[in-house]
Protein backbone atom coordinates (compact mmCIF):
# COMPACT_ATOMS: atom_id res chain seq x y z
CA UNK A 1 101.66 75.82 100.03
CA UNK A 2 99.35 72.92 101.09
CA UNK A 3 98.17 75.35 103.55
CA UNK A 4 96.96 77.42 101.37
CA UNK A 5 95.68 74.58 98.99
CA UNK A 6 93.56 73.60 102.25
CA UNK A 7 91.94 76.69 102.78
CA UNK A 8 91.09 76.90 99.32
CA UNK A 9 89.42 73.43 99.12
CA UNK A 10 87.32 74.70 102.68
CA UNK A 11 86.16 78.00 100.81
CA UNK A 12 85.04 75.92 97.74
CA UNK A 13 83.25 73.11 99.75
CA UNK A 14 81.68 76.06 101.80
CA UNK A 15 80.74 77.90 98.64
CA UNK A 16 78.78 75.15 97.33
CA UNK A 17 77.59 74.27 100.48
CA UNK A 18 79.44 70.62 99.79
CA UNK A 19 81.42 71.07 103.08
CA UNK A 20 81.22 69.35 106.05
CA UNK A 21 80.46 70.01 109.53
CA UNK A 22 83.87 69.55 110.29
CA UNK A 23 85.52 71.05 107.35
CA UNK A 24 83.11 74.53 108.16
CA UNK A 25 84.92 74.37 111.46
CA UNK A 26 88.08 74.13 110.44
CA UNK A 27 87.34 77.35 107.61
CA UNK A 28 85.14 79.38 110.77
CA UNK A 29 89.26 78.48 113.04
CA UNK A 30 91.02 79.98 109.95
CA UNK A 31 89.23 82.88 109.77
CA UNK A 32 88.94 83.33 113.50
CA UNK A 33 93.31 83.75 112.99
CA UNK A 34 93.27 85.77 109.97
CA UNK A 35 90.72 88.83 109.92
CA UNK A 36 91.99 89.60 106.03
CA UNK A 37 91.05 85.88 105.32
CA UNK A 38 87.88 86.40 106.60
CA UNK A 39 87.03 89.51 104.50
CA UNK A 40 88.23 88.12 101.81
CA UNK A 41 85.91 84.91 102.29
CA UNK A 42 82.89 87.22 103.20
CA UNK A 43 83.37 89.00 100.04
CA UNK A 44 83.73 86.08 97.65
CA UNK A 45 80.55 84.54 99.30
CA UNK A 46 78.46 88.15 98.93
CA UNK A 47 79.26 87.55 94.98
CA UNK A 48 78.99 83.73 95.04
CA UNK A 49 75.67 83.55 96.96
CA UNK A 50 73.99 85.98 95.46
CA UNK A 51 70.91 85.81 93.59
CA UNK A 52 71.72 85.61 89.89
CA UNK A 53 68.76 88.13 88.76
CA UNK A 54 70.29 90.54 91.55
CA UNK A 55 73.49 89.77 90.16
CA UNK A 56 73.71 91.86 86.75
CA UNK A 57 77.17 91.72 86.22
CA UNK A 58 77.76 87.83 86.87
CA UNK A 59 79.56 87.70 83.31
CA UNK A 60 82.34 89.66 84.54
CA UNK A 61 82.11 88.30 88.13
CA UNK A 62 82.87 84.72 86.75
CA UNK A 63 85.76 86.51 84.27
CA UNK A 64 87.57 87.88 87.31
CA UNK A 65 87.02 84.73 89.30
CA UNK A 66 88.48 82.53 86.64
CA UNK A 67 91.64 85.32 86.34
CA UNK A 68 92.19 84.85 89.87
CA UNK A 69 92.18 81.10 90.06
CA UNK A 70 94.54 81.47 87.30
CA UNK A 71 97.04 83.56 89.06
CA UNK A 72 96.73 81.30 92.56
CA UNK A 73 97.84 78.61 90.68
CA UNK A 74 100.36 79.72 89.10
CA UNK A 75 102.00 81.18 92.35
């Protein structure tokens, strides 16, 4: 489990571009191991770094963001 609390922490810091050199390398290892944990990053960062005005639908983005953190920590 703190595994997967770690990655977690690397894809936030990386999200808001809060991360360090060294925690970035640690996230670019992880997803070097784990091709599925690499789409899944790419995809969350398409949605997270994308411009709001291009973005229409950022209402319901955030709503299924917020589900999911819900159900992560609750597993």
């Amino acid at each position: 489990m703190q595994q997967h609390d770690r990655a977690w922490q690397l894809i936030a810091g990386y999200l808001t571009s809060e991360a360090s050199a060294e925690q970035l390398q640690e996230l670019q290892q992880l997803t070097n191991a784990d091709n599925d944990f690499k789409n899944t990053i790419e995809t969350l960062a398409h949605f997270w770094l994308a411009p709001t005005e291009q973005n229409q639908n950022q209402g319901e983005i955030t709503d299924a963001w917020e589900k999911h953190l819900k159900r992560i920590q609750t597993t």
